[in-house]
Protein backbone atom coordinates (compact mmCIF):
# COMPACT_ATOMS: atom_id res chain seq x y z
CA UNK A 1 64.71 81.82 129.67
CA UNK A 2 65.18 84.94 131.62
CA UNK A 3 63.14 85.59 134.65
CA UNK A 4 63.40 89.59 135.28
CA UNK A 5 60.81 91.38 138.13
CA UNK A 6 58.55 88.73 138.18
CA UNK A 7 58.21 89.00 134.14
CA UNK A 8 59.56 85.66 131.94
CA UNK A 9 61.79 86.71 128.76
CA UNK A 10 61.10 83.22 126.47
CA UNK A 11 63.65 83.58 123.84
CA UNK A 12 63.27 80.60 121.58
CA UNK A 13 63.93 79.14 117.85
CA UNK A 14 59.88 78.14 117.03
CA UNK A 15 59.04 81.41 115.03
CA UNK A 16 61.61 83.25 116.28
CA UNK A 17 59.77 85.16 119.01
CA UNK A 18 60.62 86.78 122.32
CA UNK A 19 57.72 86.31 124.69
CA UNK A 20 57.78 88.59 127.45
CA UNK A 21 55.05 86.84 129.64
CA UNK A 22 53.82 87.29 132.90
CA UNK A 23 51.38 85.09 135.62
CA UNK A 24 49.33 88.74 136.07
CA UNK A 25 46.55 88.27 133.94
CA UNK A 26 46.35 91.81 133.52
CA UNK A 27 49.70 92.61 132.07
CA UNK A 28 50.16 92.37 128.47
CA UNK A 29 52.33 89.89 126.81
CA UNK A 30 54.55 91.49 124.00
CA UNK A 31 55.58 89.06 121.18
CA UNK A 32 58.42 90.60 119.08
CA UNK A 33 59.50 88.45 116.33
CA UNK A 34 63.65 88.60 116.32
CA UNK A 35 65.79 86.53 113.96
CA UNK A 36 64.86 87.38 110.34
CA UNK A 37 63.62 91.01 108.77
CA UNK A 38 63.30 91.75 104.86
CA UNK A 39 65.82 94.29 104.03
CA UNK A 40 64.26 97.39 101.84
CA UNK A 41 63.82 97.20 98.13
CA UNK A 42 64.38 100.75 97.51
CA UNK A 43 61.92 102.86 95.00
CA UNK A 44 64.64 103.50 92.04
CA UNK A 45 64.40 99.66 91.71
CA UNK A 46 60.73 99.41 91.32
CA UNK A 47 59.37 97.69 87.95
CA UNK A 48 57.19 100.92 87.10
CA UNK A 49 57.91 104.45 87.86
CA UNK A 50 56.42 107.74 86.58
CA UNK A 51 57.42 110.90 87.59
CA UNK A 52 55.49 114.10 87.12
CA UNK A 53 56.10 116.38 83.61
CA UNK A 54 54.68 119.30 86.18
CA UNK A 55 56.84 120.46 89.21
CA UNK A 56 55.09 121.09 92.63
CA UNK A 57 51.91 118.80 90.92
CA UNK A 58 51.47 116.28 94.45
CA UNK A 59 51.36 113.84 91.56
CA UNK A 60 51.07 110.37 93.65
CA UNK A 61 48.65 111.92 96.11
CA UNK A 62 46.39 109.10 95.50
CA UNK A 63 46.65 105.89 93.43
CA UNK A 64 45.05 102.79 92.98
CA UNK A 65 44.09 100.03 90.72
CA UNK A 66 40.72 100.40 88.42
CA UNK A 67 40.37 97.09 87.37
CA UNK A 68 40.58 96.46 83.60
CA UNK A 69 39.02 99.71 82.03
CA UNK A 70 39.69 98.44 78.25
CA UNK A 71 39.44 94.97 78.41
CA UNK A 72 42.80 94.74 76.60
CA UNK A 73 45.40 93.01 78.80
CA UNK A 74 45.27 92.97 82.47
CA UNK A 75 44.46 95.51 85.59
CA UNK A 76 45.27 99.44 84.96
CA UNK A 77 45.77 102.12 87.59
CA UNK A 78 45.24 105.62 88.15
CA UNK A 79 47.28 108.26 89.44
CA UNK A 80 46.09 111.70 91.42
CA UNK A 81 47.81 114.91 91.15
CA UNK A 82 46.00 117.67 93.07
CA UNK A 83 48.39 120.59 92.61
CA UNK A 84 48.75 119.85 88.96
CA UNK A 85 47.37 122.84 86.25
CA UNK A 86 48.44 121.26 83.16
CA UNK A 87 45.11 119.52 82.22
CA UNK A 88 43.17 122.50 82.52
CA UNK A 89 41.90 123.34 86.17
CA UNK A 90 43.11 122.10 89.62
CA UNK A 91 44.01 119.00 89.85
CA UNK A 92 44.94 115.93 87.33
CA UNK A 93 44.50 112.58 86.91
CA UNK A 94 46.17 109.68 84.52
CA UNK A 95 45.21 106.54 83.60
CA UNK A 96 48.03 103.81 82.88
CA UNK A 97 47.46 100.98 81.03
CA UNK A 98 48.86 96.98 81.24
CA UNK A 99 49.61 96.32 77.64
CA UNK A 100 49.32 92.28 76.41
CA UNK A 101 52.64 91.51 77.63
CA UNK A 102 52.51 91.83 81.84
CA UNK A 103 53.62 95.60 81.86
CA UNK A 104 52.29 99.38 82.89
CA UNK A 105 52.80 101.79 80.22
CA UNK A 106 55.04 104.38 80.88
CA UNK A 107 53.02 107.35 78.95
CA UNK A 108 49.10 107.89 80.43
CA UNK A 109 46.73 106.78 77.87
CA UNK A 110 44.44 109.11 79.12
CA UNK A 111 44.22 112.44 81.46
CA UNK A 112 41.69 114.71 82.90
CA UNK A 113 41.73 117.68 84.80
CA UNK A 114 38.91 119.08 86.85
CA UNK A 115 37.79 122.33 85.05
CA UNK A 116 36.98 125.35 85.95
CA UNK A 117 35.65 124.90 89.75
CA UNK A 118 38.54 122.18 90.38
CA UNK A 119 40.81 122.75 93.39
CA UNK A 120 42.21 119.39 94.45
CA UNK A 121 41.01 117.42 91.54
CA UNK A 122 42.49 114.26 92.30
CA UNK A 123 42.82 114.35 95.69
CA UNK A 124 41.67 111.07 95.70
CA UNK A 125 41.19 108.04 93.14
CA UNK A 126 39.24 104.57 93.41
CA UNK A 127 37.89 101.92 91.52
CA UNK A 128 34.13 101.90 91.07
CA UNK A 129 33.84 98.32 89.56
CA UNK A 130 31.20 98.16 86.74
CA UNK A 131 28.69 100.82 87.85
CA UNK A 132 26.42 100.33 84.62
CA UNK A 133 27.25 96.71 83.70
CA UNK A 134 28.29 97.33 80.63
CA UNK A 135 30.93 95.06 80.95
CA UNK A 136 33.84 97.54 81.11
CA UNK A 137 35.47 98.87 84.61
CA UNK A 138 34.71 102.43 85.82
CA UNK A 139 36.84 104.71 88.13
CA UNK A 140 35.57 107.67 90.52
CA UNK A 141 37.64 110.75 91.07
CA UNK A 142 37.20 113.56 93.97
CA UNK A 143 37.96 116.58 94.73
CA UNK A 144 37.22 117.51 98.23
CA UNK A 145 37.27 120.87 97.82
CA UNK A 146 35.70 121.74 94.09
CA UNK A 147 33.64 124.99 94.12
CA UNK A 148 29.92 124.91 93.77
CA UNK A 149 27.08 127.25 94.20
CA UNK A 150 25.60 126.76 97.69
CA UNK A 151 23.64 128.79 99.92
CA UNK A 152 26.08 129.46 102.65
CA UNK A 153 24.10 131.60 104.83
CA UNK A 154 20.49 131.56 104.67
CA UNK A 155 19.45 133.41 101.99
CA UNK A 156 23.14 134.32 100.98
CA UNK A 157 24.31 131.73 97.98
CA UNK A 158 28.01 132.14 96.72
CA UNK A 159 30.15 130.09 94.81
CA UNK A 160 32.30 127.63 97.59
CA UNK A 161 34.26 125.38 98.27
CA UNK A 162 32.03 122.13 98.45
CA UNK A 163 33.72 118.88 97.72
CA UNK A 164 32.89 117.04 94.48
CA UNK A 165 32.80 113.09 92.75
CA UNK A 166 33.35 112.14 89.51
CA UNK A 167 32.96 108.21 88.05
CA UNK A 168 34.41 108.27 84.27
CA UNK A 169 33.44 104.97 82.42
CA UNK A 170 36.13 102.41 80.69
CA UNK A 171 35.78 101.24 77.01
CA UNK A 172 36.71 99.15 74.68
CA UNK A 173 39.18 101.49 73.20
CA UNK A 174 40.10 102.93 76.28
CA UNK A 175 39.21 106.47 74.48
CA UNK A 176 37.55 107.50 77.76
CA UNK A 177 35.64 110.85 77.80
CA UNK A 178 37.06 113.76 79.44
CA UNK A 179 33.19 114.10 80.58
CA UNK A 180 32.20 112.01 83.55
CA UNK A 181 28.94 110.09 83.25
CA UNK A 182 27.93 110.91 86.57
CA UNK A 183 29.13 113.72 89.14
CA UNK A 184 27.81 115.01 92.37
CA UNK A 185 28.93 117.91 94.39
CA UNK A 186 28.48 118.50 98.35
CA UNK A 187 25.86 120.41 99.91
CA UNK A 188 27.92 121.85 102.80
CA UNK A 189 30.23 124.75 102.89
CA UNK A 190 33.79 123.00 103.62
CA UNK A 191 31.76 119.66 104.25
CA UNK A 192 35.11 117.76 102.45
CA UNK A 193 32.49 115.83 100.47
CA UNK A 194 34.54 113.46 98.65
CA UNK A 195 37.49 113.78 101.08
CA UNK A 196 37.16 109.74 100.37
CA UNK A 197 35.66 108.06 97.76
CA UNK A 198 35.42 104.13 96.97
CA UNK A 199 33.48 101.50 94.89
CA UNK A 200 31.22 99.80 97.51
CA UNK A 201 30.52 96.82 95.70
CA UNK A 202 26.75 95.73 95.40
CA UNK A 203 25.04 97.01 98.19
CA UNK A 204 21.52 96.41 96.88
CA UNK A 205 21.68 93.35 95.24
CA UNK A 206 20.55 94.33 92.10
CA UNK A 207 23.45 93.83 89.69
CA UNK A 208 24.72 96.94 89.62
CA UNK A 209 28.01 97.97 91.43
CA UNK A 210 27.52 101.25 94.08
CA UNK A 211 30.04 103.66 95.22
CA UNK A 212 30.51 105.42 99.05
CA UNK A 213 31.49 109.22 99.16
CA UNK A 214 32.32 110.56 102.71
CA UNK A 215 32.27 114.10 103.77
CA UNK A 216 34.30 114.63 107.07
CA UNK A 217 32.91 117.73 107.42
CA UNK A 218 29.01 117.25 107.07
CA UNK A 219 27.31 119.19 109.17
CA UNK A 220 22.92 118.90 109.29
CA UNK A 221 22.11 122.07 108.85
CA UNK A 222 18.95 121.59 110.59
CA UNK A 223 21.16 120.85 113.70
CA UNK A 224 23.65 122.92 114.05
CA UNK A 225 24.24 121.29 117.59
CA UNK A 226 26.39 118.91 115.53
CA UNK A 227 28.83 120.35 113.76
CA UNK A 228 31.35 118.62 112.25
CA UNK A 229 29.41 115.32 112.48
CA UNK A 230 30.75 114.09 109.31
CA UNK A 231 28.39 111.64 106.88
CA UNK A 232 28.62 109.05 104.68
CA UNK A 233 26.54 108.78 100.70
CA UNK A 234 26.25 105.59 98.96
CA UNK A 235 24.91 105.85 95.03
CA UNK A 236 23.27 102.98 93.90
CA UNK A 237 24.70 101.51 90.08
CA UNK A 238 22.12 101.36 87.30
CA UNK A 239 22.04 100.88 83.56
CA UNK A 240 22.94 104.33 83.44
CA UNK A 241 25.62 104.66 86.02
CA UNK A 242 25.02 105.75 89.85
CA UNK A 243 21.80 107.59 90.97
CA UNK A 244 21.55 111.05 90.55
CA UNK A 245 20.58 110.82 94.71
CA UNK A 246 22.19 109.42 96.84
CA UNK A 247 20.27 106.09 98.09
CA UNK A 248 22.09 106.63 101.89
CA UNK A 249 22.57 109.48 103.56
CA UNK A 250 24.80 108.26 107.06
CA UNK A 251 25.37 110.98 109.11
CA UNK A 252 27.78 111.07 112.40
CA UNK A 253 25.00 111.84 115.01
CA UNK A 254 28.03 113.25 116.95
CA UNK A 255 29.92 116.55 116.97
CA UNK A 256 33.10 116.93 116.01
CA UNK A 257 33.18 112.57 115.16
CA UNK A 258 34.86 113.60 111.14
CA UNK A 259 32.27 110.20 109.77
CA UNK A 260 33.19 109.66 106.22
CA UNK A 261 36.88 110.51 106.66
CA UNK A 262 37.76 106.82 105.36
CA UNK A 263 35.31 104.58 103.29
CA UNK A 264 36.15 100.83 101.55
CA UNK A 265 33.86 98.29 100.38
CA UNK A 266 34.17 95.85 102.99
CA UNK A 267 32.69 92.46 100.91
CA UNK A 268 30.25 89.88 102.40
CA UNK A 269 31.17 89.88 106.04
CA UNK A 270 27.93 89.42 107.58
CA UNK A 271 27.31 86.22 105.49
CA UNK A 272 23.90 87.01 103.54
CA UNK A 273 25.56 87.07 100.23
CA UNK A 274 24.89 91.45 100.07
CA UNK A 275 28.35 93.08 100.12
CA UNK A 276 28.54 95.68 103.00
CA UNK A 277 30.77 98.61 103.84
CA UNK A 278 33.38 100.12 106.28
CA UNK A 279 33.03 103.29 107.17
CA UNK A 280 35.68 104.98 109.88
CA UNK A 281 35.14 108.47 112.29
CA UNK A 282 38.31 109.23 113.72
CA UNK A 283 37.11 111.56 116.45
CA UNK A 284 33.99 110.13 117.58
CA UNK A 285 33.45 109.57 120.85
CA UNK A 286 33.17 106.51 122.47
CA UNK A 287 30.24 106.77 124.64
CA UNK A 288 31.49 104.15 127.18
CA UNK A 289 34.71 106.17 128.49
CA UNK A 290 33.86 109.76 126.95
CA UNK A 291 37.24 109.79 125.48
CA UNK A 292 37.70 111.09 121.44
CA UNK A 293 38.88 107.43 120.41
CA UNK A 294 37.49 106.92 116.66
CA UNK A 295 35.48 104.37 115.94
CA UNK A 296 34.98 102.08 112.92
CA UNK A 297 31.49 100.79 111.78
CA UNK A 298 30.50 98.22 109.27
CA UNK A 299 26.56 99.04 107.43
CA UNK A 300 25.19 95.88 106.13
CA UNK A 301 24.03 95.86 102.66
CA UNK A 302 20.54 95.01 101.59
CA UNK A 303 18.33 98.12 102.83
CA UNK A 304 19.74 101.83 103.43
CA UNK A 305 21.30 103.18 106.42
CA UNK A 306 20.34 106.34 107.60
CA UNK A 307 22.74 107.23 110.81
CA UNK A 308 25.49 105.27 112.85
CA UNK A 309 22.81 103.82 115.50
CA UNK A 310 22.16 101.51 112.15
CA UNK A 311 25.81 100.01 111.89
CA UNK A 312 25.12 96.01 112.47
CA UNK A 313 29.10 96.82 113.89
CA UNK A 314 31.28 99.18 115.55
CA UNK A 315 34.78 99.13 117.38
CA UNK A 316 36.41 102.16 119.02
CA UNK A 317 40.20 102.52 118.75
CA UNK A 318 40.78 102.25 122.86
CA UNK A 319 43.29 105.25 122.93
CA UNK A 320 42.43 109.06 123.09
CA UNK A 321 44.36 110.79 120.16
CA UNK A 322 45.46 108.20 118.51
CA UNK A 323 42.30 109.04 115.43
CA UNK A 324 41.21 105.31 114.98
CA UNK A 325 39.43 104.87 112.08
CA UNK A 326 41.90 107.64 109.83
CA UNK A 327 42.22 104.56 107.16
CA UNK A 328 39.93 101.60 106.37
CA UNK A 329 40.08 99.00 104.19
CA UNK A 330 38.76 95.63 102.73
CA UNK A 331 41.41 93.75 102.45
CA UNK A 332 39.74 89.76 101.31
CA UNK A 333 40.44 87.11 103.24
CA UNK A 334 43.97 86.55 105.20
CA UNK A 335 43.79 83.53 106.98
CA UNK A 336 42.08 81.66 103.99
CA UNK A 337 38.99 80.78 106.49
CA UNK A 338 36.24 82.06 103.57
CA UNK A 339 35.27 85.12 105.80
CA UNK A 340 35.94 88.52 104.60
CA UNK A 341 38.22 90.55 106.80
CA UNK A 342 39.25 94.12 107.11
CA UNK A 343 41.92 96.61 108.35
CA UNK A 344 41.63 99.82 110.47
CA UNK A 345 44.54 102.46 111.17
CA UNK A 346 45.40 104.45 113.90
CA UNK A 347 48.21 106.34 112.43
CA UNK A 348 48.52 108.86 115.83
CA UNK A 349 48.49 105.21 118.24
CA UNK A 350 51.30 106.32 120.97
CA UNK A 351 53.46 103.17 122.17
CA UNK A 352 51.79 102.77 125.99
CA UNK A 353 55.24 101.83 127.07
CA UNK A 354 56.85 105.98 126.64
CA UNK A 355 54.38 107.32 124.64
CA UNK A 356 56.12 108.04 121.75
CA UNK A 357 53.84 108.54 118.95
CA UNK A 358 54.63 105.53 116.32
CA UNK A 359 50.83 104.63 114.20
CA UNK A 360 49.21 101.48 114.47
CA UNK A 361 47.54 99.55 112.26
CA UNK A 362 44.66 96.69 113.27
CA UNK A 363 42.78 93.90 111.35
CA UNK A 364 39.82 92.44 112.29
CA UNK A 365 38.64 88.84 110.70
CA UNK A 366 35.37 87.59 109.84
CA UNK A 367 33.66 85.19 111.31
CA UNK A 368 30.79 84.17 109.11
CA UNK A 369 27.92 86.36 110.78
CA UNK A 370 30.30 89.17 111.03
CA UNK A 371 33.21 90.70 112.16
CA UNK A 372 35.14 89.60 115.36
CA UNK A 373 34.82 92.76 118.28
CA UNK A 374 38.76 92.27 119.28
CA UNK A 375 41.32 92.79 116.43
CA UNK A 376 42.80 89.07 115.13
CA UNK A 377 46.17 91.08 114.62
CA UNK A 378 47.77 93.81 115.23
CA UNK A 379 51.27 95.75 114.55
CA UNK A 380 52.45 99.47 115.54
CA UNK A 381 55.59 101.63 114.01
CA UNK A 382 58.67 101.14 115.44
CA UNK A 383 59.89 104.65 114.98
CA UNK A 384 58.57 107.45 116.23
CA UNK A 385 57.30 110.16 113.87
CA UNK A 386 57.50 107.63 110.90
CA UNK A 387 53.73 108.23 109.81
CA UNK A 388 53.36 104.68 110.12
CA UNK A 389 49.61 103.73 108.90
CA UNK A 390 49.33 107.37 107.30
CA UNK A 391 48.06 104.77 104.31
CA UNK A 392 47.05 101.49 104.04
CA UNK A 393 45.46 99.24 101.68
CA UNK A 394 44.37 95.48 100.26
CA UNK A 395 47.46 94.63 98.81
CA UNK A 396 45.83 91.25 96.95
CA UNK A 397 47.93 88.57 96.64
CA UNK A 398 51.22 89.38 95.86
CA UNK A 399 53.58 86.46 96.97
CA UNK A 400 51.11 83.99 94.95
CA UNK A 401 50.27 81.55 98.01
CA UNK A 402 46.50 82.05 97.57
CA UNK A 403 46.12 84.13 100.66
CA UNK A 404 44.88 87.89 100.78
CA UNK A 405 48.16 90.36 101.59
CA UNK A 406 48.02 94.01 103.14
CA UNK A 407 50.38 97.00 102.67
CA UNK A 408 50.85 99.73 104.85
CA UNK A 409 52.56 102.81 104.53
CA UNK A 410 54.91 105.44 106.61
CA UNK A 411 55.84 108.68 104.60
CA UNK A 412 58.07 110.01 107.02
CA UNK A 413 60.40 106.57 108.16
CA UNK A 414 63.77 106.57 108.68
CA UNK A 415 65.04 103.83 106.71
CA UNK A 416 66.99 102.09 106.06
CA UNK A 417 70.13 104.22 107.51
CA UNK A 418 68.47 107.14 110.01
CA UNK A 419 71.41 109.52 108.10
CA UNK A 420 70.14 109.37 104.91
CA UNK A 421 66.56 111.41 106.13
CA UNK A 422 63.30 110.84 106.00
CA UNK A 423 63.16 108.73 102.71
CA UNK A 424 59.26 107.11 103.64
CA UNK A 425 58.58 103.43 103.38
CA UNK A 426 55.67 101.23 102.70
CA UNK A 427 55.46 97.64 104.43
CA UNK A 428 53.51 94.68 103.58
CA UNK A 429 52.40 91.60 105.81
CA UNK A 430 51.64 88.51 104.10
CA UNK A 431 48.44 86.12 104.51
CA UNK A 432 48.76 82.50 106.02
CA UNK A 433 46.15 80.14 107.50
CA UNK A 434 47.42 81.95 110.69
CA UNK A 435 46.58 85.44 109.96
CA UNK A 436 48.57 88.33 108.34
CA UNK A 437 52.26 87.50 109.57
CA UNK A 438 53.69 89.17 112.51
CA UNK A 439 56.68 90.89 110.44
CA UNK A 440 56.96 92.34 107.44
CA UNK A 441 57.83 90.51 104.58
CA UNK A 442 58.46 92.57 101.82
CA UNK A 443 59.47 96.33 102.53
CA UNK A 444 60.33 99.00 100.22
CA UNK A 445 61.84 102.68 101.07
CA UNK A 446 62.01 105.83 98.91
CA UNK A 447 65.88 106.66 97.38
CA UNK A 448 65.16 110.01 98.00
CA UNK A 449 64.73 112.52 101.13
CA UNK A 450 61.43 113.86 102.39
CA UNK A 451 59.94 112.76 98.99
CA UNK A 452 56.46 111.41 101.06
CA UNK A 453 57.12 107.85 99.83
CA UNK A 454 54.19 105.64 101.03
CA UNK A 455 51.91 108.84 101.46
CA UNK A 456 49.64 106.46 99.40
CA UNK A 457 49.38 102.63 98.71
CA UNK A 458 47.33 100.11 97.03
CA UNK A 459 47.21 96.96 94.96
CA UNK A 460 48.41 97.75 91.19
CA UNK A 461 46.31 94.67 90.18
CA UNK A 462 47.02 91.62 88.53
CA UNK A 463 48.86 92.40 84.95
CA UNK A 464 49.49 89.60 83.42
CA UNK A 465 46.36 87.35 84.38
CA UNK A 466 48.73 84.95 86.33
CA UNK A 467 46.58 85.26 89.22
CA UNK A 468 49.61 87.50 91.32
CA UNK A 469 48.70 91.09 92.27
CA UNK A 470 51.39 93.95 92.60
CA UNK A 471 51.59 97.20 94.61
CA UNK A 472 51.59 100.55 93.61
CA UNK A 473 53.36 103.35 95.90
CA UNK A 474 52.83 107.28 95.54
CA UNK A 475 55.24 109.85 96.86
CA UNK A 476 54.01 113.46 96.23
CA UNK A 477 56.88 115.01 97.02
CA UNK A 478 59.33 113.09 95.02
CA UNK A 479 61.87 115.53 93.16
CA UNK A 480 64.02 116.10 90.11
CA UNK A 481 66.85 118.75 90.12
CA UNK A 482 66.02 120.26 93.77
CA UNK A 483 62.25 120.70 92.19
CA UNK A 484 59.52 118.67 93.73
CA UNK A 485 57.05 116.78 90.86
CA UNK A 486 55.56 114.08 92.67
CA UNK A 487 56.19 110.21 91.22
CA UNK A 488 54.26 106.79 91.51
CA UNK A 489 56.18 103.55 91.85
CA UNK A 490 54.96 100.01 90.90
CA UNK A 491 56.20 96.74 91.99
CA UNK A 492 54.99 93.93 90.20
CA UNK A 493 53.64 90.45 91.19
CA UNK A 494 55.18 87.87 92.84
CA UNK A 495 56.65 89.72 95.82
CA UNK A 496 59.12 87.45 97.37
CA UNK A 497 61.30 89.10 100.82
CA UNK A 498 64.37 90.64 99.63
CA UNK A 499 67.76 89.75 101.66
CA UNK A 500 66.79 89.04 105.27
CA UNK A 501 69.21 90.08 108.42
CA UNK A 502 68.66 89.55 112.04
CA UNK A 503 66.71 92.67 113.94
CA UNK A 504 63.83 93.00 116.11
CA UNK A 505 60.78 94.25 114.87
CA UNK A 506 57.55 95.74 115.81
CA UNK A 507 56.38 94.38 118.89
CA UNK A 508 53.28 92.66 118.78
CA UNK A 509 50.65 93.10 121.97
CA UNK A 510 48.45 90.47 122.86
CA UNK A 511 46.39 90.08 125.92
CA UNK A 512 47.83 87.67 128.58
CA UNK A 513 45.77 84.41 129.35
């Protein structure tokens, strides 16, 4: 023990933390676990890669699982590729497969591009779960910026840029259409409609998966006092896929608050047995201090929402600048309590300490009725600039120990030697019946410079039906021959740490007792 300016350095074996604690009640205690860090599995040693056939493509933009879309096998995922012209428009996607024995397929069974109007088809990629019940897995596809025919002026219409959703259904064949069954374009000139898309579960209770669209760029054009308010759509699932109108229509009620920018199904946190959803605005204002915080709201499921004064929750991210609410996700259950929990980013957070701009990344748990107001854990970057919590993501369960993971990302990290550049990293904390842990335990970094590695992340799904989830990584800028393509890395299930070393980590800040 080391008593320094009235502060108490506790350096002890336990869990390996340093406890800087204090008798001030209002000084914050930092908790920085020492001894043992997982050392970086870099991406060329990933189980699954796939690197773009088109240069410049941003292929790895956006990725994710989309369940089992064949019913052959186990989970598939899809990859985005905004920049990418060889599927005829702007913008691609591919769908990868799990074939009978545990693996991804290394060629796309199937690809799309966005036609015609596309400009960033692809720009982002989610899930939808079974939208029509027809017992296969469906997938939704944006393109914030695809062109449609608005009236951008009154009584002037042009063809514009207006943000655009897609949901393609799977089969038994997997010999998907190139045609979506359902599509809806924005209504706003530069609204971003479909800047992020998401299934939603079953908000309705009817059966019938949903899906969430935000537009961080919404404005009411009845108000123009408002601009830039941002909203929310949520399209209820039917026999035919999702309503051709949207069933919610959440708009920001603030200027300049970007609603919509992140959306996730959230699950059953309120406790009714209705899924609900997370919705983050990471400009709005908190009204309390009139500083440009973010916030983060949860809409309970069960009847529409119509505007943010409806959210049964909200948090604001407690630092100007630091655009709270960027990323949201539902991320299960990590302290295997039963209650749903979710996780919030922050990726501009500045360390309060110098200021230096290092991303932060919060989770808040469940509590049966709904969603705990302070964060249950917590973790910033420990380098500045690193982009840490540019992305994060449920990561399922990837170590096998029954308890929900998460996995974040930072594009731009320095790891693991500062000299080799910018090679990006993606980091994932594992569940316990104490809460996501306060380290990392599995880390991965990209082999190559200023490749973007962790620009996106996400659970690959579960393969092989064992019941152990992998990751999937995207880095848009990843390169061949001096060229950049654009490649997506998978890691399969179980996820053990690799070789661990001594290091400090992250500091952890907790409020003193």
């Amino acid at each position: 023990m080391v008593l320094l300016a009235g502060l108490v350095l506790v350096l002890g074996p336990g869990r390996d933390f340093a406890c800087l604690a204090s008798d001030d009640a209002d000084i914050q205690r930092v908790q920085s676990p020492l001894a043992l860090e997982a050392d970086f599995v870099p991406a060329d040693t990933a189980d699954w890669q796939s690197v773009a056939a088109e240069e410049h493509s941003s292929y790895g933009y956006s990725v994710a699982t989309v369940g089992n879309v064949d019913n052959h096998g186990g989970d598939d995922v899809l990859v985005g590729a905004p920049k990418d012209d060889s599927q005829g428009g702007g913008g691609a996607v591919y769908l990868f497969l799990s074939d009978i024995w545990g693996d991804l397929e290394t060629t796309a069974a199937w690809a799309v591009g966005g036609g015609d109007d596309a400009v960033n088809f692809g720009s982002s990629v989610a899930g939808a779960g079974n939208v029509n019940d027809d017992d296969f897995d469906d997938f939704i596809v944006a393109d914030e910026d695809y062109k449609a025919y608005l009236e951008v002026r009154p009584g002037e219409w042009n063809w514009t840029q207006a943000g655009g959703a897609f949901v393609y259904t799977g089969n038994t064949e997997a010999e998907l259409s190139e045609v979506p069954i359902w599509s809806y374009t924005g209504e706003v000139q530069t609204g971003k409609f479909a800047c992020a898309v998401a299934g939603a579960g079953d908000l309705n209770d009817d059966g019938f998966d949903d899906i969430v669209v935000g537009a961080r760029l919404y404005t009411d054009r009845t108000d123009d006092t408002e601009n830039g308010e941002g909203a929310v759509y949520v399209f209820y699932g039917s026999a035919e896929g999702p309503n051709t109108e949207p069933n919610w229509l959440i708009d920001g009620d603030q200027a300049g608050a970007a609603l919509g920018t992140a959306v996730s199904a959230a699950g059953d946190v309120s406790g009714d047995g209705i899924d609900d959803l997370i919705v983050g605005a990471p400009k709005y204002v908190n009204p309390e201090t009139g500083l440009r915080e973010g916030a983060v709201f949860v809409f309970r499921g069960g009847s529409p929402s119509a505007s943010v004064v409806d959210a049964a929750w909200v948090v604001y991210g407690g630092q100007e600048g630091a655009e709270f609410g960027s990323r949201v996700a539902g991320v299960g259950d990590v302290n295997g309590d039963g209650f749903r929990d979710v996780l919030v980013s922050a990726p501009l957070y500045r360390r309060p300490s110098d200021g230096a701009l290092v991303g932060a990344v919060f989770a808040y748990c469940g509590n049966g009725a709904g969603l705990d107001s302070n964060p249950c854990w917590s973790v910033h970057g420990d380098q500045p600039g690193g982009g840490f919590g540019a992305s994060i993501g449920a990561a399922g369960n990837v170590n096998g120990d029954l308890y929900d993971d998460v996995i974040i990302g930072a594009p731009t990290y320095e790891e693991p030697d500062p000299e080799t550049g910018f090679l990006g990293a993606a980091f994932i904390y594992f569940g316990s019946d104490e809460g996501l842990s306060l380290w990392a335990g599995w880390k991965a970094s990209g082999d190559k410079n200023r490749t973007d590695f962790g620009f996106s992340v996400g659970s690959a799904g579960d393969f092989d039906g064992d019941g152990v989830d992998g990751v999937i990584i995207g880095a848009p800028k990843y390169f061949r021959l001096g060229t950049a393509y654009g490649a997506a890395f998978a890691f399969y299930g179980p996820l053990e740490p690799a070789p661990l070393y001594r290091s400090s980590l992250p500091v952890i800040l907790r409020n003193s007792d």
